[in-house]
Every structure is written in C-alpha cells, then in structure tokens.
Protein backbone atom coordinates (compact mmCIF):
# COMPACT_ATOMS: atom_id res chain seq x y z
CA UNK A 1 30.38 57.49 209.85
CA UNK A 2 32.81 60.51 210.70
CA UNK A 3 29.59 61.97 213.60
CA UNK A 4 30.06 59.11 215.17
CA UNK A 5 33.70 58.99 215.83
CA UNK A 6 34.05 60.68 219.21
CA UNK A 7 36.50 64.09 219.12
CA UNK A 8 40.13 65.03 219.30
CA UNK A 9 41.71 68.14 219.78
CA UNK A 10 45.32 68.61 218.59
CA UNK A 11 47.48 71.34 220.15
CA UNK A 12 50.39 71.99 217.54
CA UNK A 13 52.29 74.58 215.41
CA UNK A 14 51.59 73.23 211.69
CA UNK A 15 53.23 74.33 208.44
CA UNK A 16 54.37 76.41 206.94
CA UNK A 17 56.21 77.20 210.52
CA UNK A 18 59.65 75.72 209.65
CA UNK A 19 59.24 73.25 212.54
CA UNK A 20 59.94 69.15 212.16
CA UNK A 21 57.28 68.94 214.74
CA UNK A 22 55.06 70.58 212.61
CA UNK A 23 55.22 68.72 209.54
CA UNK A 24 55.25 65.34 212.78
CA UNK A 25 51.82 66.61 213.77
CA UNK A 26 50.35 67.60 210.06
CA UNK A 27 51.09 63.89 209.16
CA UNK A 28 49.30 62.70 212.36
CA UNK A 29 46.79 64.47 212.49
CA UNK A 30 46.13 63.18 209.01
CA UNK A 31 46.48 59.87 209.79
CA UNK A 32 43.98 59.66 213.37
CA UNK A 33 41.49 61.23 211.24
CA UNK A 34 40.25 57.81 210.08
CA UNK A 35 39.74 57.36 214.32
CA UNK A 36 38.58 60.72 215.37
CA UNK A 37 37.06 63.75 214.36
CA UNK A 38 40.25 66.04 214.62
CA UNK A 39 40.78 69.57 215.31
CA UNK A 40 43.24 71.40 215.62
CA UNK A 41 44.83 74.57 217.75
CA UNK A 42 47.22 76.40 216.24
CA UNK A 43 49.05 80.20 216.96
CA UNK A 44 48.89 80.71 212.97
CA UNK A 45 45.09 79.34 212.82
CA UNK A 46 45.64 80.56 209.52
CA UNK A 47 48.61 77.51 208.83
CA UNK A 48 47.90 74.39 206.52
CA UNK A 49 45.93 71.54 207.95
CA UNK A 50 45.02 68.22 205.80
CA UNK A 51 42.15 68.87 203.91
CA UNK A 52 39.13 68.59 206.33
CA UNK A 53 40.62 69.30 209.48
CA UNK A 54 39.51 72.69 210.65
CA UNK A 55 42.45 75.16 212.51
CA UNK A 56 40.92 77.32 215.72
CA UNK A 57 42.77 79.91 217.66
CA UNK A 58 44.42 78.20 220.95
CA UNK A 59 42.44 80.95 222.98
CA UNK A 60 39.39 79.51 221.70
CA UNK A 61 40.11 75.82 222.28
CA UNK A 62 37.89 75.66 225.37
CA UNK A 63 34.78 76.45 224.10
CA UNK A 64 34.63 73.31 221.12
CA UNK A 65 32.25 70.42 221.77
CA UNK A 66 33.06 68.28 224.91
CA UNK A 67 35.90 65.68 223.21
CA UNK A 68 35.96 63.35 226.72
CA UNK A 69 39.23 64.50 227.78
CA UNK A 70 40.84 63.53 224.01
CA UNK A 71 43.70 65.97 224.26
CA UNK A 72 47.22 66.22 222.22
CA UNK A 73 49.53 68.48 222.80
CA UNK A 74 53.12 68.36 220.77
CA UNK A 75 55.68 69.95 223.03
CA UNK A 76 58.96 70.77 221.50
CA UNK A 77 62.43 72.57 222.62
CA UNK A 78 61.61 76.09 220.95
CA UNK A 79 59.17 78.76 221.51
CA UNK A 80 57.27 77.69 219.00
CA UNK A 81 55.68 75.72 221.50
CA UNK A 82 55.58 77.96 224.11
CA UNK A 83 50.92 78.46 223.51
CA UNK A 84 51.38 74.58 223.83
CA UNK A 85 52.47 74.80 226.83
CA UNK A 86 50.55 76.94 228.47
CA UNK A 87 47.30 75.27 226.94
CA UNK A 88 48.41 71.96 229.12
CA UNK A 89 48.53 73.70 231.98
CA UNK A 90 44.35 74.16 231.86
CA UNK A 91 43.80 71.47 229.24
CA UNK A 92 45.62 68.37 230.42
CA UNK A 93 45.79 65.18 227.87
CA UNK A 94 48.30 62.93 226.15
CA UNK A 95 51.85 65.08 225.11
CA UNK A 96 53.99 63.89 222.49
CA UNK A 97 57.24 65.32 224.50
CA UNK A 98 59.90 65.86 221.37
CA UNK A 99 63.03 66.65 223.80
CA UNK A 100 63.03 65.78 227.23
CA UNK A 101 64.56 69.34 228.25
CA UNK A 102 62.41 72.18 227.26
CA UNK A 103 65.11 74.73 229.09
CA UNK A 104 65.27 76.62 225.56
CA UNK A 105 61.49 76.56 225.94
CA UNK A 106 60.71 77.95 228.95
CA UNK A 107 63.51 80.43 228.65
CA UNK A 108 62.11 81.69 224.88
CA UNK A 109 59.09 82.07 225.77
CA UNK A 110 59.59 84.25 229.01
CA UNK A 111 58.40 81.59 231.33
CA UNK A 112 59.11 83.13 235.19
CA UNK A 113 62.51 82.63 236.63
CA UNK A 114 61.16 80.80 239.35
CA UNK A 115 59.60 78.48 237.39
CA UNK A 116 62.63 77.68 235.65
CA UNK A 117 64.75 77.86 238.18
CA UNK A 118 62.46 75.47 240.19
CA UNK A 119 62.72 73.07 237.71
CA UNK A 120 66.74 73.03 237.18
CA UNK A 121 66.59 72.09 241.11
CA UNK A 122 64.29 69.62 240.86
CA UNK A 123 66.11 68.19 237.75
CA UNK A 124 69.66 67.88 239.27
CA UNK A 125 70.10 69.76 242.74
CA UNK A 126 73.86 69.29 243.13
CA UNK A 127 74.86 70.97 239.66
CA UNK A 128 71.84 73.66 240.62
CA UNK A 129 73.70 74.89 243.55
CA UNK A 130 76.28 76.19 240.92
CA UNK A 131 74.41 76.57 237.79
CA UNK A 132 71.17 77.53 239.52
CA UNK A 133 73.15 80.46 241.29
CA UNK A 134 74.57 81.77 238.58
CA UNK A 135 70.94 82.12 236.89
CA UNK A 136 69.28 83.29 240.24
CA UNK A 137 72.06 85.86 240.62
CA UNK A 138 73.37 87.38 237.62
CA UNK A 139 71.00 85.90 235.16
CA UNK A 140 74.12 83.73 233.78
CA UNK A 141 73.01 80.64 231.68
CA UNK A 142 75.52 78.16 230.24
CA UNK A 143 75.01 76.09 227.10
CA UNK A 144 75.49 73.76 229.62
CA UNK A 145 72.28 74.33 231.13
CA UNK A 146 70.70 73.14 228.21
CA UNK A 147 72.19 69.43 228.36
CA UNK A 148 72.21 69.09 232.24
CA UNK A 149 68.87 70.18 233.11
CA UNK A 150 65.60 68.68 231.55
CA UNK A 151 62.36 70.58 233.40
CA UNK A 152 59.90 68.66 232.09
CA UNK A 153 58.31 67.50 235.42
CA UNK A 154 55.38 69.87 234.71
CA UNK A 155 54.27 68.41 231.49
CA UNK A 156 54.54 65.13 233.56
CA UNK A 157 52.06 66.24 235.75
CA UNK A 158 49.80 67.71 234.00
CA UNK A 159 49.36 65.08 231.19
CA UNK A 160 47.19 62.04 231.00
CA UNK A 161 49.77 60.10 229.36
CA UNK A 162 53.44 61.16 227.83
CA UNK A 163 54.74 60.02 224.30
CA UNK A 164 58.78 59.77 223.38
CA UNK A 165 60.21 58.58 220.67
CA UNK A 166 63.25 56.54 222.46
CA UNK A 167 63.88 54.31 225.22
CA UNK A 168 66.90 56.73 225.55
CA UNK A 169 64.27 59.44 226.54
CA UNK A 170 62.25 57.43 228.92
CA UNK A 171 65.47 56.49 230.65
CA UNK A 172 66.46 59.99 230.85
CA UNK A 173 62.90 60.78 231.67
CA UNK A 174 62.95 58.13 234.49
CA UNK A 175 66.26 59.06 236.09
CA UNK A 176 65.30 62.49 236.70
CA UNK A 177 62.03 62.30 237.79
CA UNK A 178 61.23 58.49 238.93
CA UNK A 179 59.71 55.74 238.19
CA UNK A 180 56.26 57.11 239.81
CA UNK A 181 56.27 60.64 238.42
CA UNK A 182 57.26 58.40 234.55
CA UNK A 183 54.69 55.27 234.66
CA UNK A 184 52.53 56.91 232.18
CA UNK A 185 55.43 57.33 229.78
CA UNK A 186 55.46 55.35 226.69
CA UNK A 187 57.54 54.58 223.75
CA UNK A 188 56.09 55.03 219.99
CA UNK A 189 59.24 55.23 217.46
CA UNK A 190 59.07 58.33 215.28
CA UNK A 191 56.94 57.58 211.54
CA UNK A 192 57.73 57.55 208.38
CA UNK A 193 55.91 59.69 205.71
CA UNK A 194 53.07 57.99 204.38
CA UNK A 195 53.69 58.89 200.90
CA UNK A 196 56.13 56.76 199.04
CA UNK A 197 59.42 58.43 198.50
CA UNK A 198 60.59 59.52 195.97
CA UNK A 199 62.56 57.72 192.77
CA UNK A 200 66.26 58.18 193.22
CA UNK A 201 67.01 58.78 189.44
CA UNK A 202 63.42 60.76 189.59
CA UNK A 203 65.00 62.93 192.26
CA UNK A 204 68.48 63.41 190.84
CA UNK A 205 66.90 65.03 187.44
CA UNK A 206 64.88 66.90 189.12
CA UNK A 207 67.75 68.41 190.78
CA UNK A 208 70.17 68.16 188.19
CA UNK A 209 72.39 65.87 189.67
CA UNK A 210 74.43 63.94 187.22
CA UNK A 211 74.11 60.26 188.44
CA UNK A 212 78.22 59.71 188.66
CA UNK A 213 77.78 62.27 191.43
CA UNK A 214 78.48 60.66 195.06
CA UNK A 215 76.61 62.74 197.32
CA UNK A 216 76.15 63.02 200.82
CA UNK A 217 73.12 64.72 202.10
CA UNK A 218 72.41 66.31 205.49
CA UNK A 219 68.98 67.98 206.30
CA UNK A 220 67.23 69.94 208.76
CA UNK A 221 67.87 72.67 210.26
CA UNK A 222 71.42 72.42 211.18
CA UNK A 223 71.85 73.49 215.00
CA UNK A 224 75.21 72.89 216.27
CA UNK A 225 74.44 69.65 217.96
CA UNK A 226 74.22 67.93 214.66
CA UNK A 227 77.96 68.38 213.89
CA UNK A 228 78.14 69.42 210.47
CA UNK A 229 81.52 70.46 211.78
CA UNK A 230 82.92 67.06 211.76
CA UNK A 231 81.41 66.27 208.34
CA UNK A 232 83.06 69.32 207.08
CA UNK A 233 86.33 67.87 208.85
CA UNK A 234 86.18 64.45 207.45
CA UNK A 235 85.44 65.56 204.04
CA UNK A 236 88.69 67.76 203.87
CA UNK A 237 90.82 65.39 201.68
CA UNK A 238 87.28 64.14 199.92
CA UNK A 239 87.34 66.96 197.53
CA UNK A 240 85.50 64.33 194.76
CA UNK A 241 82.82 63.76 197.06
CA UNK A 242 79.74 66.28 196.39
CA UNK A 243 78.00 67.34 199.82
CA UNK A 244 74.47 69.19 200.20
CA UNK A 245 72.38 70.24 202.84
CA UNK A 246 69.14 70.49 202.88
CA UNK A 247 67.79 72.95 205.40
CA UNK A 248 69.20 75.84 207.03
CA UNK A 249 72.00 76.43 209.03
CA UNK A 250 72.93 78.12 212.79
CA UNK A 251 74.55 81.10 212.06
CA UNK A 252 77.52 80.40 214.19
CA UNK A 253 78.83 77.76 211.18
CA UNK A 254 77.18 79.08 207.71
CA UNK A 255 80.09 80.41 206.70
CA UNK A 256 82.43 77.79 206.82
CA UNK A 257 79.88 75.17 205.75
CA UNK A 258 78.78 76.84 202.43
CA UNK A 259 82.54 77.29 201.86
CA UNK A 260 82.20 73.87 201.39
CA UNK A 261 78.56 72.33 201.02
CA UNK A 262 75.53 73.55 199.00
CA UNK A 263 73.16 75.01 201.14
CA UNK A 264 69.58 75.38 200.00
CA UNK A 265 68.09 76.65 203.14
CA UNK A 266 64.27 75.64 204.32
CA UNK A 267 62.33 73.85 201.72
CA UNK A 268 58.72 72.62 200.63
CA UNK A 269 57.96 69.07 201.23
CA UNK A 270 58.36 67.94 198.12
CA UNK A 271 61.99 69.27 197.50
CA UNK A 272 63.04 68.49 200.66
CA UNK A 273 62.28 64.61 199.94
CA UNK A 274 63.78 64.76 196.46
CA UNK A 275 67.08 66.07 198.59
CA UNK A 276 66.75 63.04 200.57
CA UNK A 277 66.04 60.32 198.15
CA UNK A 278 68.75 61.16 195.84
CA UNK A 279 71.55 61.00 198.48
CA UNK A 280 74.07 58.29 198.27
CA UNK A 281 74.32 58.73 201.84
CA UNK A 282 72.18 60.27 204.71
CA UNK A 283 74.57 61.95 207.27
CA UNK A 284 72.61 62.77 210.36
CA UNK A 285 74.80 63.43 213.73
CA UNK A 286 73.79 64.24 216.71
CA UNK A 287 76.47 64.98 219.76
CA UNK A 288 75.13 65.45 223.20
CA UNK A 289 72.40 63.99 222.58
CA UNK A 290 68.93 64.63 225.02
CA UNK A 291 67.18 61.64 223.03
CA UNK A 292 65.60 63.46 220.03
CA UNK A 293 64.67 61.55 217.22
CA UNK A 294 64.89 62.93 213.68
CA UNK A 295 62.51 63.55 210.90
CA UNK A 296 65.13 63.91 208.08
CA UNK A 297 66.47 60.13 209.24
CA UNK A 298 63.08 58.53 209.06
CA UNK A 299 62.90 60.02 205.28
CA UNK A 300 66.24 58.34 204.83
CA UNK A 301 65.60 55.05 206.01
CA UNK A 302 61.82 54.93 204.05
CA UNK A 303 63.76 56.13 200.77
CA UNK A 304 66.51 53.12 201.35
CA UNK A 305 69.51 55.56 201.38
CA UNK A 306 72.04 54.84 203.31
CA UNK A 307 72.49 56.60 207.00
CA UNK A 308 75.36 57.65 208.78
CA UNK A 309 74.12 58.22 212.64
CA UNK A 310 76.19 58.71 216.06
CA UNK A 311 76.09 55.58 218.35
CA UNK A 312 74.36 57.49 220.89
CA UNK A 313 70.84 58.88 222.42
CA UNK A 314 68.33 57.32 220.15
CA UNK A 315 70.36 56.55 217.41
CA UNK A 316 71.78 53.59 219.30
CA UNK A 317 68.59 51.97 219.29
CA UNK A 318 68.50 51.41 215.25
CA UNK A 319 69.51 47.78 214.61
CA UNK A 320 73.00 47.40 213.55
CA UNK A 321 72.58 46.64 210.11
CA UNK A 322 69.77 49.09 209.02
CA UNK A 323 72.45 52.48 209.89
CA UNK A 324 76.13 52.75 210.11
CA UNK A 325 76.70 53.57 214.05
CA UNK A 326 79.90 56.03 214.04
CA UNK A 327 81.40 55.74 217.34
CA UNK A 328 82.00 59.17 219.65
CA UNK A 329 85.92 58.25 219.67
CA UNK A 330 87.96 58.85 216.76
CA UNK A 331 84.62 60.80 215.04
CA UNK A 332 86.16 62.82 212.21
CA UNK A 333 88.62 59.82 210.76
CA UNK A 334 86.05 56.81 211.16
CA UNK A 335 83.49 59.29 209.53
CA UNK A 336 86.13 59.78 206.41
CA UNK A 337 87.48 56.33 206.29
CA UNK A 338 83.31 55.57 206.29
CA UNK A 339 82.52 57.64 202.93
CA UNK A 340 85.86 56.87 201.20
CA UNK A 341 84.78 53.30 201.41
CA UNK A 342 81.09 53.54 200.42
CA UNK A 343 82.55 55.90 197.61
CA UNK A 344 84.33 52.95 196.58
CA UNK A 345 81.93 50.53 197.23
CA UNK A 346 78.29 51.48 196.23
CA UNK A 347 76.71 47.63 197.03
CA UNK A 348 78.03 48.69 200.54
CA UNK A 349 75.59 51.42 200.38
CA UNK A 350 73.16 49.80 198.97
CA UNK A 351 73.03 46.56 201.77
CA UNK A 352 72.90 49.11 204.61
CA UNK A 353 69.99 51.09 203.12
CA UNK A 354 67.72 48.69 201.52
CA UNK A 355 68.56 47.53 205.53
CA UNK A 356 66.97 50.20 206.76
CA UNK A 357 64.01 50.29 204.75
CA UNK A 358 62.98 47.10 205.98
CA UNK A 359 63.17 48.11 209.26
CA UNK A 360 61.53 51.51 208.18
CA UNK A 361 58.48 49.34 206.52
CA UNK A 362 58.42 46.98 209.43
CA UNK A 363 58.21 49.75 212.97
CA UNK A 364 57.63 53.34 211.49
CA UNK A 365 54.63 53.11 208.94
CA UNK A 366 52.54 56.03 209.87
CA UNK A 367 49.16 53.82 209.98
CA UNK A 368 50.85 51.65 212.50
CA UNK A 369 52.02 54.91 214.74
CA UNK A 370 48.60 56.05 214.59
CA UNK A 371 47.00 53.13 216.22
CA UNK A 372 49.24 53.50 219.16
CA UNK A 373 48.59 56.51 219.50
CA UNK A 374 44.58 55.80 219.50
CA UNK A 375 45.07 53.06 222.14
CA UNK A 376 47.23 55.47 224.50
CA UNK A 377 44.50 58.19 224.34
CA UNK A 378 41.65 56.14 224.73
CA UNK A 379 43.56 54.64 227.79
CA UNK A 380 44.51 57.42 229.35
CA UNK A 381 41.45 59.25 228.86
CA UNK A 382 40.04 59.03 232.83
CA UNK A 383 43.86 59.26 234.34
CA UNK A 384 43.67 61.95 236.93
CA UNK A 385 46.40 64.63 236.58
CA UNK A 386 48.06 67.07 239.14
CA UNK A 387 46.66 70.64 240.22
CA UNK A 388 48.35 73.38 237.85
CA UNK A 389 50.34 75.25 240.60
CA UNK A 390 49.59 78.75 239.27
CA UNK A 391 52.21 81.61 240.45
CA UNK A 392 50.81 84.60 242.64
CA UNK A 393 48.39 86.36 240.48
CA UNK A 394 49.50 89.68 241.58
CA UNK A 395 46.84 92.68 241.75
CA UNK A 396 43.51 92.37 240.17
CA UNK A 397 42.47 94.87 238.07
CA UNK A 398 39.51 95.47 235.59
CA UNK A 399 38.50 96.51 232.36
CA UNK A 400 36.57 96.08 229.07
CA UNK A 401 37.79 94.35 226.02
CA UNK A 402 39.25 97.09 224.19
CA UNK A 403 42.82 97.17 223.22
CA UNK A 404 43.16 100.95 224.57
CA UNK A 405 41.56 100.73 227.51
CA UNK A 406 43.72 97.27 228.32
CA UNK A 407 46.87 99.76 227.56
CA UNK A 408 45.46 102.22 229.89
CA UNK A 409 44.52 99.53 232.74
CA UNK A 410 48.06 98.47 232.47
CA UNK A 411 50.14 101.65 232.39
CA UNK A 412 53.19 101.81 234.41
CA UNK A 413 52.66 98.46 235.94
CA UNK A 414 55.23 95.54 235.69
CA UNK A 415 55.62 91.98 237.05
CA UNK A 416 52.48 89.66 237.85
CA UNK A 417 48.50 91.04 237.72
CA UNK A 418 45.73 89.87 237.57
CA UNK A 419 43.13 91.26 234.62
CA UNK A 420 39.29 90.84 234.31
CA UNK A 421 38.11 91.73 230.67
CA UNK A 422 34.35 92.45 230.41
CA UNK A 423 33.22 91.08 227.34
CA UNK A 424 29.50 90.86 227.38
CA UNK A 425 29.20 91.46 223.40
CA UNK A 426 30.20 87.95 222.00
CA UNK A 427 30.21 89.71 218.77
CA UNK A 428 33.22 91.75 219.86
CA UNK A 429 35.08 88.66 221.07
CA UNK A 430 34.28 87.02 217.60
CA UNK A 431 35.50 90.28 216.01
CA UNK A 432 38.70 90.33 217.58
CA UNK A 433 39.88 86.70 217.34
CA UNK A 434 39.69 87.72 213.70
CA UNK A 435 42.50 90.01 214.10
CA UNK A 436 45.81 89.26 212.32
CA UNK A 437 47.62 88.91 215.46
CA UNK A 438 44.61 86.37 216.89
CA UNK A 439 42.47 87.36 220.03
CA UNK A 440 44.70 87.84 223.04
CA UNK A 441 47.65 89.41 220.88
CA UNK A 442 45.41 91.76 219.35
CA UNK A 443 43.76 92.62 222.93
CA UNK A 444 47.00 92.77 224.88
CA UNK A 445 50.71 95.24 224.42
CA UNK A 446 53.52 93.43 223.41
CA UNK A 447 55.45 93.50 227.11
CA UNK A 448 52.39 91.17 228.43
CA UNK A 449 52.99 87.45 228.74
CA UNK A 450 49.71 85.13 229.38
CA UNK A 451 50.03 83.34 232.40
CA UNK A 452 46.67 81.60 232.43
CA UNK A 453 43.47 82.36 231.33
CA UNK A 454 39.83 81.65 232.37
CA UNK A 455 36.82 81.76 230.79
CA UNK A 456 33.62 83.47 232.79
CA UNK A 457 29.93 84.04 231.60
CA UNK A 458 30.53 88.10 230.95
CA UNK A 459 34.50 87.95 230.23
CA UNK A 460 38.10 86.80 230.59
CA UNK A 461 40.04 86.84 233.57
CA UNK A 462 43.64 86.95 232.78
CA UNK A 463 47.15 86.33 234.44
CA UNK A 464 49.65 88.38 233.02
CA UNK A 465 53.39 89.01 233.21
CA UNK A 466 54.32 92.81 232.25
CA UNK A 467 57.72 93.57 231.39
CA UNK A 468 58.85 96.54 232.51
CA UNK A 469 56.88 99.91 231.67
CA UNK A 470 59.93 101.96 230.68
C-alpha cells in the first residue's frame, strides 16, 4: 500500500517553466511514485505535478514528515535552479547534476563573488590566475569562463550521491575534482518518455505536412552551443529540403534562422512530440560540449527518426549505428553531403532510426531509469556529507514577520546580515506562504538574496545578501 512506501522529497522546477529539466523531473517523479510516496518542492508550488503528487513551497520543505534522508535535488545550468541549490546546502541527498558547470548558475542567481570565484580556482588554478583576475578585478567574465570552469565541487560535497547522464561527465567530473571528491558519482543514461510516440503520418496531418515533404527537425531551446548556425550553412544549396524548429531560439541568431527555418517557439508536450515524430531527420548539435545530454534526442531515438549528433561530449557514447556521428572537422559540408544523401535515400534513414529505437527500447525506458534511481537513493541514504561552509553572516539584526517592518530593519544596509524574524503566530506564517510571490519573496525587498535559512521554535533566522540601498 502507498502508507507504507517510505518518503521522497523532490527538489525541482516543474512545468509549465520552459525547462528540459523540468519536464526530466515531472516524468520521474511520475515514474518513482510506484516506489515512494513523492513530494515535491517547487518555486511555482503552483506548477503541474502528476496527478497525486502534492507541490510545497521550497521554504517549507523542512517541516514535511521525516523521509530518512530520501532527498532529490535536479541541479541545472540556469537560475532556474538557483532555490535548488541553496536547498542542498541544508538538505543534502542524491543530485541529478544536468551540466557539470553551473558557472551560469551561480552567476544568475547572484551567488557571492567569492564563492564563485573560489570555485573557478579550485576548478582550474592556472587559467584562474588570468580569468579569475579579470573577474576579481573588473568584474570581466568571458564566454570562456563558461566552458573552462565547472564549480560544481559544492554539490559534490554536499550530496549523498551524484547522478550524470554520461561517462563524458563523470570524466570531466573526475578530472577536476578527483577520484575521492567523485566516488559517489554514477552514470544513469537520460529516459525516454514513457508514452509511446507519436504516429509519423499521425503527426504530419496534424501539422499539415504533406508527406513528400523531407524535413529536418531541430528542438529545444536553441542556445548557441547547439549550432543551428552550421545547419543553416549546410542547408544553403538544399533549398528543397524543408527545415523546422521546434523551440525557441537565442536572440543572437533568430533572425537569420527564421530567414530560413520555421520557428514555432516553446510548445506543449504534445506538439512538441508531434514536431519530433514527423521529422525525417532529428538534427541535434552540440559544440563545446560540457557533457549534457538532450531531451529532444531521446524523443528522437524512441520515435525511430533518424538523428544527426556531433561526435563529441555525450553524443559519442551512442552506438555507431543507432545516430549518424558528424565529425568536428569539415562540420558544415559532411552535415550537407549527410542530408543530400538521406534525401535521396529514405531506407538510409530509416536503418539508422529504427537503429536507434532499439537502443532507445533497450537502455532509456523510463521504468528501467527509475529503478536505478531507487537503488542509488536507498544506497546512499546513511552516506555522510561535508559541513555547508556558510559565508560570514554579517550583523544580526531583528524583527517581526511583517513585510514593512523587514523593509524598515533593512534600510540603508547592503552586503551580508544576519536577520531573526519573530514569528510566533503560525497562522501568519501559513498566511504568507500563500502569497503570490511564496513566503520569503513576499516577506523580503527585491535587493535581498537568501543565503541560508533556519528554522527556530518562535521564528526564522535568515542570511541575507542586500544589494545596494541606493
């Protein structure tokens, strides 16, 4: 019976946040329940959860029923993540670590200089003494930074166990920090959706594509790493050849790629796997690589279309005949010569994806993910973790839990505090986690970043960041 399956609390953004790891952790979450009884902590507590699963505020996490230490915490590249994050810090578990770097995180999200800066030297110390400087100095960061440093050695610490989706990332993961700080590192390939995909001729009407059409689909959201440039390069003297994508787009490149492409921007579920099924071919790039895995390609390979990936990162790892592998030299004219020919020859297309829908069926079923996941939690469940090494707390200063008299207790002060919030009313504190903006947000001014946060008997006690007071 569900009582008697012991508790797990899930520390995600969910949809309808236009997130990949979102829609990841919806479909997990969906599939442990069968194991555990699931709950999850969202920002939008308000966001969609399978049915049965109940959403709480991430401020309110601490105070569910005891779940033994079952933690898990999805920690992505983007500030989405960023109450993730700081939940680890004071409630340590497994992490399902989507991009080994988490620069863009912690610089989003206003994490402290020296924190970030800490981790670059920690990460590579010869290329800190120049790139390092530049940040300490003039607050210069390269898009450089981004591929060079990973600072992911606190969510090493401070989780039980640590989930990738690639050898590629545990290599990385293992190079920079060592085999010690790594051990608890495992490898569980991104799923597939457990829904069946859908019909390709299904799709195509539902689209209106005529089936004569050769298409080439890309999906996503289209940052710059995933090259759409070179598509739009090798498709220059491919005028015949019909090109959507299915996402959005940086907008560095929209432009010139809806010059060219169809671009429907972000889309529900179930038109975003319509887009997928009824591609001829599944284009999904991805140069430098930091060893993320890709959402769009597991649709691909489920729906048996054929994919199009770089030889590199995690892509590498796909068996030979289940993808196309398009090597880094030579990019744009391989990638042309590549479509002209499966143009020409749809059983070419054909072979490679019903390819990769065996291996699809084979290593990425949801059900199967799931139970490795179960067995790394209940593993990990008693490993001990590091001490969060929390920054000087700064002044400590008190008042009651009322949004005016927080603005007043916090006039004309910036950098770190400390701040004590009486709350001896628990109706109050009920009252204002059921705020639009959730409980903190709707207690605290805009300028003030959460450090940490502890629960006491009669109140909060708070470490803040203010920005300035201008």
């Amino acid at each position: 019976m569900e009582s008697c399956l012991p508790s797990l609390l899930l520390m995600s953004p969910l949809p309808p946040a236009r997130n990949g790891i979102a829609d990841y952790a919806a479909a997990l979450v969906g599939a442990l329940a069968p194991h555990y009884r699931c709950t999850i902590a969202c920002a939008d507590w308000l966001a969609e959860a399978p049915p049965g699963i109940p959403v709480v505020d991430p401020v309110l996490a601490h105070r569910l029923p005891e779940s033994g230490g079952r933690i898990l915490h999805q920690i992505g590249n983007n500030p989405d993540h960023g109450f993730v994050l700081r939940a680890l810090r004071h409630l340590p578990g497994v992490t399902t670590l989507h991009d080994p770097g988490l620069l863009h995180l912690h610089e989003s999200t206003g994490e402290a200089p020296a924190t970030i800066l800490a981790g670059m030297r920690h990460a590579a110390p010869r290329l800190a003494a120049t790139y390092a400087a530049q940040l300490h100095d003039s607050g210069f960061s390269t898009r450089a930074n981004h591929l060079l440093f990973d600072i992911a050695g606190e969510v090493l610490a401070r989780s039980r166990a640590v989930v990738v989706h690639s050898r590629f990332a545990l290599q990385r993961l293992r190079l920079t920090h060592g085999e010690v700080a790594t051990a608890h590192v495992v490898v569980i390939p991104h799923p597939i959706p457990a829904e069946a995909p859908p019909d390709r001729a299904a799709a195509r009407a539902r689209l209106g594509i005529p089936e004569s059409d050769f298409l080439v689909v890309t999906a996503g959201f289209a940052a710059r790493a995933k090259r759409l440039d070179w598509l739009l390069a090798a498709l220059e003297g491919l005028p015949d050849i019909r090109w959507i994508h299915a996402g959005g787009i940086d907008p560095g490149q929209a432009a010139a790629i809806a010059a060219r492409a169809t671009v429907t921007g972000h889309l529900k579920a179930a038109r975003f796997a319509d887009h997928i099924a009824a591609a001829d071919v599944l284009v999904n790039l991805r140069f430098p690589s930091g060893g993320e895995s890709s959402g769009p390609l597991a649709r691909g390979l489920a729906a048996g279309v054929c994919c199009i990936v770089s030889d590199t990162g995690a892509y590498a790892e796909l068996p030979r005949d289940a993808v196309i592998h398009l090597p880094l030299a030579d990019t744009i004219g391989r990638l042309a010569a590549t479509l002209a020919g499966l143009r020409d020859d749809p059983g070419q297309a054909a072979m490679v994806g019903a390819a990769g829908q065996r291996h699809a069926r084979t290593e990425m079923t949801l059900a199967a993910v799931a139970h490795r996941y179960r067995d790394v939690i209940e593993a990990s469940c008693e490993r001990p973790v590091a001490a969060f090494a929390s920054p000087v707390p700064g002044p400590l200063l008190q008042t009651t839990a009322d949004p005016a008299r927080v603005a007043e207790a916090l006039a004309g002060r910036s950098g770190a505090c400390r701040l004590r919030v009486e709350v001896a009313d628990l109706a109050l504190l009920a009252r204002l986690s059921l705020t639009p903006a959730g409980l903190l947000p709707g207690l605290l001014p805009p300028r003030a970043t959460i450090r940490g946060l502890r629960v006491e008997p009669d109140g909060l006690l708070l470490d803040l960041d203010l920005a300035g007071a201008g």
